[in-house]
N, C-alpha and C. Protein backbone atom coordinates (compact mmCIF):
# COMPACT_ATOMS: atom_id res chain seq x y z
N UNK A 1 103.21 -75.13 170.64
CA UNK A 1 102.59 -76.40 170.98
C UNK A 1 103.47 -77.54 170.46
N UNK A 2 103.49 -78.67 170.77
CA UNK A 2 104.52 -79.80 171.14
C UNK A 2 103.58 -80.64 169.67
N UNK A 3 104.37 -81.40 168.67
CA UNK A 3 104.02 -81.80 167.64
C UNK A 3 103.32 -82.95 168.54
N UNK A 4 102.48 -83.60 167.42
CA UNK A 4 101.90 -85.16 167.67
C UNK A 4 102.08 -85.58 166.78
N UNK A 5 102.21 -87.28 166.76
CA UNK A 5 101.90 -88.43 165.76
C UNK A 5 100.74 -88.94 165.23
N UNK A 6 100.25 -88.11 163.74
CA UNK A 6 98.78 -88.52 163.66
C UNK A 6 99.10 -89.04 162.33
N UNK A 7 97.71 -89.99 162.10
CA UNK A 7 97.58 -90.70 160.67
C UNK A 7 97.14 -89.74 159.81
N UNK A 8 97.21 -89.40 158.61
CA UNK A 8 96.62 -88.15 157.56
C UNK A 8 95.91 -88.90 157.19
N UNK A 9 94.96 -88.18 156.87
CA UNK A 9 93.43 -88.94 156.35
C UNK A 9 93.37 -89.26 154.68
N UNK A 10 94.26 -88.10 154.51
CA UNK A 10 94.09 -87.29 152.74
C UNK A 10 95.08 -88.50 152.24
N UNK A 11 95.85 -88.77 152.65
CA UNK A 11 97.43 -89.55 152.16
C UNK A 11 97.47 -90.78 153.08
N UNK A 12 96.86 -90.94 154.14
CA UNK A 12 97.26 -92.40 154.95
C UNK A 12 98.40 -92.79 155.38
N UNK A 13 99.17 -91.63 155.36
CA UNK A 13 100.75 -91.80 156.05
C UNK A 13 101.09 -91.35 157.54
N UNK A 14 101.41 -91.87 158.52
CA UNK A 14 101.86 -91.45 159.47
C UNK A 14 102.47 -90.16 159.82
N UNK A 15 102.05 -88.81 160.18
CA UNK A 15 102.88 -87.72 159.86
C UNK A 15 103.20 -86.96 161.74
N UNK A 16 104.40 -86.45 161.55
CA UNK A 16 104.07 -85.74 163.16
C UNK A 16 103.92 -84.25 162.67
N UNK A 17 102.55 -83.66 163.16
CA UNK A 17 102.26 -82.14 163.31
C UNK A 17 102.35 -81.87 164.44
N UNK A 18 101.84 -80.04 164.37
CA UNK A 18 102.11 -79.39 165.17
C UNK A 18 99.94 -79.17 165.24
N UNK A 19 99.21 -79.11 166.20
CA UNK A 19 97.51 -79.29 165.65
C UNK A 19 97.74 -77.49 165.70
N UNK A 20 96.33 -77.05 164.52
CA UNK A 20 96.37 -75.58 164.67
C UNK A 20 95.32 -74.94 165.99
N UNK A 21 94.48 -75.68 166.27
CA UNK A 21 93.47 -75.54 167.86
C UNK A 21 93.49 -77.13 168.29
N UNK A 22 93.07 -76.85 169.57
CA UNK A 22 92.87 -78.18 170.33
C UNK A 22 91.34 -77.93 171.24
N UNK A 23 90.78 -78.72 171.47
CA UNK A 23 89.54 -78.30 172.38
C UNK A 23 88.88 -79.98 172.46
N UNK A 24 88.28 -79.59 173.87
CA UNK A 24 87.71 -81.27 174.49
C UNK A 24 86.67 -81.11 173.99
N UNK A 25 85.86 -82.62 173.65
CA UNK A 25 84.86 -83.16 173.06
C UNK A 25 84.36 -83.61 174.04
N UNK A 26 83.21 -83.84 174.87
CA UNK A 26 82.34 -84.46 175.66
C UNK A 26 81.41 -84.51 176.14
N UNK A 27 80.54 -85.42 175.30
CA UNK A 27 78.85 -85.25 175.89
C UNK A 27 78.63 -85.30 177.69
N UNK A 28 77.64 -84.89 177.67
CA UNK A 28 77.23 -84.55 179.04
C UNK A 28 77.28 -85.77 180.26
N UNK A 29 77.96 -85.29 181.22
CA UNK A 29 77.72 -86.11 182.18
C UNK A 29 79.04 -87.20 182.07
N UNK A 30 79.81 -87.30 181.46
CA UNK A 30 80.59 -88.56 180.65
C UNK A 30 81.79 -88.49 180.35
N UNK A 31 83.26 -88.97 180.52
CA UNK A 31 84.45 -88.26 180.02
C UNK A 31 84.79 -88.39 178.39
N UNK A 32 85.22 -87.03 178.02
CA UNK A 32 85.10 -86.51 176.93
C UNK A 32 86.96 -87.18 176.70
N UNK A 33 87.05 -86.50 175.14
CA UNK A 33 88.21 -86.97 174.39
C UNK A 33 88.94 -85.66 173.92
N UNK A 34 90.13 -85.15 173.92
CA UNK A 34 90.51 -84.25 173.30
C UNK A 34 90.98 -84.30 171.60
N UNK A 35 90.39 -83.61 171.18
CA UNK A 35 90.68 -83.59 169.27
C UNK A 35 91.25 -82.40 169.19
N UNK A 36 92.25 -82.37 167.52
CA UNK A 36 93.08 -81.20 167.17
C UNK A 36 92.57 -81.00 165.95
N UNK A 37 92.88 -80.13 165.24
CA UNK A 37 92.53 -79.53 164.14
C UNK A 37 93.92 -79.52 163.11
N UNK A 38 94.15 -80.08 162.27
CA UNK A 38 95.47 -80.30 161.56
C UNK A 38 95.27 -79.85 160.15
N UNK A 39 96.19 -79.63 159.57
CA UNK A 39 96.36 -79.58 158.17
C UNK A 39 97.62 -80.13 157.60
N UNK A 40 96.87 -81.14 156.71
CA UNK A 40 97.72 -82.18 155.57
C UNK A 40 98.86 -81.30 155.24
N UNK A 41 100.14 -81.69 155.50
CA UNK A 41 101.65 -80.89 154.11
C UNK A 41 101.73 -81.12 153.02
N UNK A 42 100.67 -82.26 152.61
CA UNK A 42 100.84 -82.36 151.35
C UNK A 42 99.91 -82.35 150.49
N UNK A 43 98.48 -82.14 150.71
CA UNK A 43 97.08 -81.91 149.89
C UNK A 43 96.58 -80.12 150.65
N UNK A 44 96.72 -79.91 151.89
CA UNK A 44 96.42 -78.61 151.80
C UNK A 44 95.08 -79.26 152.63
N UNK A 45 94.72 -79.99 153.16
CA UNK A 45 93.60 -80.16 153.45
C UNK A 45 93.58 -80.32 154.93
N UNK A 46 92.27 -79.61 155.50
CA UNK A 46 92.36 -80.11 157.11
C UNK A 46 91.93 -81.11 157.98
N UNK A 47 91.83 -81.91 158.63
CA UNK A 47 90.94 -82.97 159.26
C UNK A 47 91.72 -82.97 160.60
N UNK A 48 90.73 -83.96 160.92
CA UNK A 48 90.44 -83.80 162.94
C UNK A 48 91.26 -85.16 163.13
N UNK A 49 91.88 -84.89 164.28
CA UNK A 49 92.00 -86.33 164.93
C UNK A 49 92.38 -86.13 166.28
N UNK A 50 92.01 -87.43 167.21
CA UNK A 50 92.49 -87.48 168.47
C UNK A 50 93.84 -86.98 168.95
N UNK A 51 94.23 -86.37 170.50
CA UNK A 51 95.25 -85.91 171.13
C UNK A 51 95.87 -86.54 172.17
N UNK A 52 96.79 -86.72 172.67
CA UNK A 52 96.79 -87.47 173.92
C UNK A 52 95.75 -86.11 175.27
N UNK A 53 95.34 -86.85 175.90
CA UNK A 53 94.93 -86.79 176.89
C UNK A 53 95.59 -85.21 177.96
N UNK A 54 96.83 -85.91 178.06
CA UNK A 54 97.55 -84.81 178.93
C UNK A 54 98.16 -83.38 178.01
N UNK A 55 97.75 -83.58 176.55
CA UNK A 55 98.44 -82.04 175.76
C UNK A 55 97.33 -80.58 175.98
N UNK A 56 98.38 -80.03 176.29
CA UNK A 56 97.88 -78.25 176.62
C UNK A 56 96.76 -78.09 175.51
N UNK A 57 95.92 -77.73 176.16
CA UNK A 57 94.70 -76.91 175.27
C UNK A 57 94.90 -75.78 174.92
């Protein structure tokens, strides 16, 4: 999977990962958002953030 540019939550630094799952978010009826599943390089910790749109699920 193709890295992204996400903000780290744990540290607040701009980092580019690689997400460990990807999967769309979207309530019913309504267009949804794609989120990744990441983990911090430098606390060990995981948190969510938005994907672009067009990255492989």
């Amino acid at each position: 999977m193709p890295k992204v540019k996400v903000r780290d939550p744990t540290t607040g630094q701009e980092v580019e990962l690689e997400p460990i799952k990807v999967w769309s978010l979207a309530p019913k009826g309504r267009k949804g958002v794609k989120i990744g599943l990441f983990k911090s390089p430098t606390t060990g910790k995981y948190f969510r953030a938005k994907v672009p749109e067009n990255y492989p699920a």
